[in-house]
N, C-alpha and C. Protein backbone atom coordinates (compact mmCIF):
# COMPACT_ATOMS: atom_id res chain seq x y z
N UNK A 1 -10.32 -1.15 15.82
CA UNK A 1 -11.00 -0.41 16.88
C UNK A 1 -12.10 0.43 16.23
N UNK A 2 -13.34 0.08 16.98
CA UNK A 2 -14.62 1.13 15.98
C UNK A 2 -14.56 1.87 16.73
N UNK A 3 -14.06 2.32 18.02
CA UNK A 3 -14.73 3.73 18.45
C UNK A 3 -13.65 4.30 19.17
N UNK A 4 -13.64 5.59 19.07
CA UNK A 4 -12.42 6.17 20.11
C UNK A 4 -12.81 5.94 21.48
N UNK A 5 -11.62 5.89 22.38
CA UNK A 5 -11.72 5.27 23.62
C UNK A 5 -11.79 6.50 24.68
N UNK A 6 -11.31 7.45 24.18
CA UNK A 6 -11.74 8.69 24.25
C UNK A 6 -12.82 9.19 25.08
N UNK A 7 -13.77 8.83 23.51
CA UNK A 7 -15.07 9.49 23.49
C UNK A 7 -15.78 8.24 24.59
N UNK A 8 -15.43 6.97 24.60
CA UNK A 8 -16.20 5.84 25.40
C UNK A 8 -16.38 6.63 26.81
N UNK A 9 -14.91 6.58 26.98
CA UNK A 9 -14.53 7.37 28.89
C UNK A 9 -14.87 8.68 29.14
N UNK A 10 -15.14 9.30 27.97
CA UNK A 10 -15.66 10.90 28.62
C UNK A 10 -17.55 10.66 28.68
N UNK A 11 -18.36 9.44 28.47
CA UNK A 11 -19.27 9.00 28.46
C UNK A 11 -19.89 9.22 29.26
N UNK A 12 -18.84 8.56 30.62
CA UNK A 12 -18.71 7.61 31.54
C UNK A 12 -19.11 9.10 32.56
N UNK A 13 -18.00 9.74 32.64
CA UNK A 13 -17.97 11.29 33.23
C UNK A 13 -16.64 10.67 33.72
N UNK A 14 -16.13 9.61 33.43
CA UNK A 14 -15.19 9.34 34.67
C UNK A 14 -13.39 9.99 34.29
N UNK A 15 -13.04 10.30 35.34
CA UNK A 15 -11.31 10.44 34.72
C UNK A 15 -10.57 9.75 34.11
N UNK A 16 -9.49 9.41 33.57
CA UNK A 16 -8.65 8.81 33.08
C UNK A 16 -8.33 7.93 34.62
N UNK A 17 -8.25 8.55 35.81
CA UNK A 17 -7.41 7.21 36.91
C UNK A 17 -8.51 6.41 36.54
N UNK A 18 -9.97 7.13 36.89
CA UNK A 18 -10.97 6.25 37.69
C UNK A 18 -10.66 5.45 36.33
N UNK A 19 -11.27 5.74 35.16
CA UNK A 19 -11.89 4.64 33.99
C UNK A 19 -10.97 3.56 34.21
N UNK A 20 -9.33 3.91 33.87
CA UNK A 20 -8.20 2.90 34.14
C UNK A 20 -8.21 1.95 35.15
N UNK A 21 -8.51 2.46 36.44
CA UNK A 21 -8.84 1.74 37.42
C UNK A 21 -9.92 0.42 37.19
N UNK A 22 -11.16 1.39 37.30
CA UNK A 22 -11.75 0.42 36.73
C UNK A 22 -11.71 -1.03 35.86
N UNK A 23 -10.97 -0.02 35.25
CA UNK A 23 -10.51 -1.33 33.36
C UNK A 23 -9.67 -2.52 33.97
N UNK A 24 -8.94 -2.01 35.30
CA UNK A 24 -8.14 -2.74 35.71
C UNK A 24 -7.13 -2.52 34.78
N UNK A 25 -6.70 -1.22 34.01
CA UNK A 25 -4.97 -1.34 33.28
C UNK A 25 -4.30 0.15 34.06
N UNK A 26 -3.15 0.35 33.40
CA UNK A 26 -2.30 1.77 33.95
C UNK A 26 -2.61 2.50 33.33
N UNK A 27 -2.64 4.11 34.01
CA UNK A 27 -3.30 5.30 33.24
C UNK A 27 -2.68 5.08 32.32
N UNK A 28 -1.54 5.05 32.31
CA UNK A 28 -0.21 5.18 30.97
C UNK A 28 -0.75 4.23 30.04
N UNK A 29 -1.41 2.84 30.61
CA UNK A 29 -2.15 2.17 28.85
C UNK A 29 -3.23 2.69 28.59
N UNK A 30 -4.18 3.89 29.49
CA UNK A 30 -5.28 4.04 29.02
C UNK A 30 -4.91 5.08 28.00
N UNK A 31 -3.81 5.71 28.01
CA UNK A 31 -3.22 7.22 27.26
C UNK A 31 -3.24 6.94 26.12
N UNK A 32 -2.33 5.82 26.13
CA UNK A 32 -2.16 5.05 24.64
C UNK A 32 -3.01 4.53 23.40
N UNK A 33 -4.21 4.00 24.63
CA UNK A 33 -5.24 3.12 24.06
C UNK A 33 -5.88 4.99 23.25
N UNK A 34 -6.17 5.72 23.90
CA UNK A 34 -6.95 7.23 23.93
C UNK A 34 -6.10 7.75 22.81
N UNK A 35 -4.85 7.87 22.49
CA UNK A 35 -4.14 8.75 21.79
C UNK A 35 -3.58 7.77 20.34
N UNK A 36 -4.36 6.26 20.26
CA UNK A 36 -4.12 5.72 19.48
C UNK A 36 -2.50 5.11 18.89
N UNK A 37 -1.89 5.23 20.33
CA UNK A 37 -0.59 4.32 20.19
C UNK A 37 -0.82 2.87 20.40
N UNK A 38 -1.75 2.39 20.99
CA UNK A 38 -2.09 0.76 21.66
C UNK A 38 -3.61 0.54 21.24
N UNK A 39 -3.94 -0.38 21.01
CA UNK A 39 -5.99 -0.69 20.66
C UNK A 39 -5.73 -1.72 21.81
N UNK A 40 -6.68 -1.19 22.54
CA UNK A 40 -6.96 -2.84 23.42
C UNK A 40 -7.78 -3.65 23.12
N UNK A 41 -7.21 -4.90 23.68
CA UNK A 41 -7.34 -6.29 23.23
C UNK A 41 -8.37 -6.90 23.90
N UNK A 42 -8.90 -8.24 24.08
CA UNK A 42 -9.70 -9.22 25.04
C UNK A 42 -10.31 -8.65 25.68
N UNK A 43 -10.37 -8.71 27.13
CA UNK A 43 -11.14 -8.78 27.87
C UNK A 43 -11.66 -6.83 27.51
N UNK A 44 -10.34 -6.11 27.48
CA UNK A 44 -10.65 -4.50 27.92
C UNK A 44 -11.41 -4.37 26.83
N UNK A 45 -11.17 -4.72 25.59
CA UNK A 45 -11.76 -4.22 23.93
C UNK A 45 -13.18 -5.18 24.22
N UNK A 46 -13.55 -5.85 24.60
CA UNK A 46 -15.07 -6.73 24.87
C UNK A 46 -15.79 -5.50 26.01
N UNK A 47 -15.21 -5.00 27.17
CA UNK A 47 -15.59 -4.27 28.21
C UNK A 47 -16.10 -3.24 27.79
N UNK A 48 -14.62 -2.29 26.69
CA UNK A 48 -15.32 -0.93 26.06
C UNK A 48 -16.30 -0.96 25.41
N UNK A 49 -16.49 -2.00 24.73
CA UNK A 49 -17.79 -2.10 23.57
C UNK A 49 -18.64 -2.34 24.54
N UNK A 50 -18.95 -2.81 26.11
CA UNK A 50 -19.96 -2.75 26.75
C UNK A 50 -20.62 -1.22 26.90
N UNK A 51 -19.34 -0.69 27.94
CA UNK A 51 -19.49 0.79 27.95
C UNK A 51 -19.81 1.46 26.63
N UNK A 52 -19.65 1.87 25.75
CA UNK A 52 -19.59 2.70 24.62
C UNK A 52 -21.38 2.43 24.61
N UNK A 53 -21.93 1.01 24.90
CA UNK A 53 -23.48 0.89 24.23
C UNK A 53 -24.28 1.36 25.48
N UNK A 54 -23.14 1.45 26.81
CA UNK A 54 -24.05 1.35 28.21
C UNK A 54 -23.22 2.41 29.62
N UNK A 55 -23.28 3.08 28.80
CA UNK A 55 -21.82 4.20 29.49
C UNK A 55 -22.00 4.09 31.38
N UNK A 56 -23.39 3.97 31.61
CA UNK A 56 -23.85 4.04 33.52
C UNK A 56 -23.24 2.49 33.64
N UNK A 57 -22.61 1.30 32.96
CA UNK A 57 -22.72 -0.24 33.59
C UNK A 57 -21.36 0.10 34.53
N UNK A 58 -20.33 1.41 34.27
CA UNK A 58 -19.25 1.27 35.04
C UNK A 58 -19.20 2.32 36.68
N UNK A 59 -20.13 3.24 36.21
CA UNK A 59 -20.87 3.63 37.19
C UNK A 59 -21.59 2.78 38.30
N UNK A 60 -22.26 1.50 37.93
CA UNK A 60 -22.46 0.83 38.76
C UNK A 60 -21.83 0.17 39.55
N UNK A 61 -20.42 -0.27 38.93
CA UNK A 61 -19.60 -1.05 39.84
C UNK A 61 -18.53 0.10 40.76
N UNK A 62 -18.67 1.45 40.02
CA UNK A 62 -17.59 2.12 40.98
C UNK A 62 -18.15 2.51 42.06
């Protein structure tokens, strides 16, 4: 994982529901992914690296 997931979602402005929501996972995996118990994988770890370069692309869809 290159970047804290953290810092990706506080980017965003968005909360922990919304970002999760979004991500399509449970707050409870976004906690994990954030507090470095879980790295996400596929599709979510391809998504964050969108956000992290383009923090407004999730803004657009919410």
């Amino acid at each position: 994982q290159c970047f804290p997931v953290s810092t990706v979602r506080e980017s965003t402005g968005l909360s922990q529901s919304q970002f999760a929501e979004l991500l399509g996972v449970s707050v409870r995996t976004l906690q994990e992914w954030e507090q470095g118990r879980r790295a996400p994988s596929g599709a979510a770890r391809t998504l964050l690296r969108i956000v992290a370069n383009n923090p407004r692309v999730l803004r657009d869809v919410a």
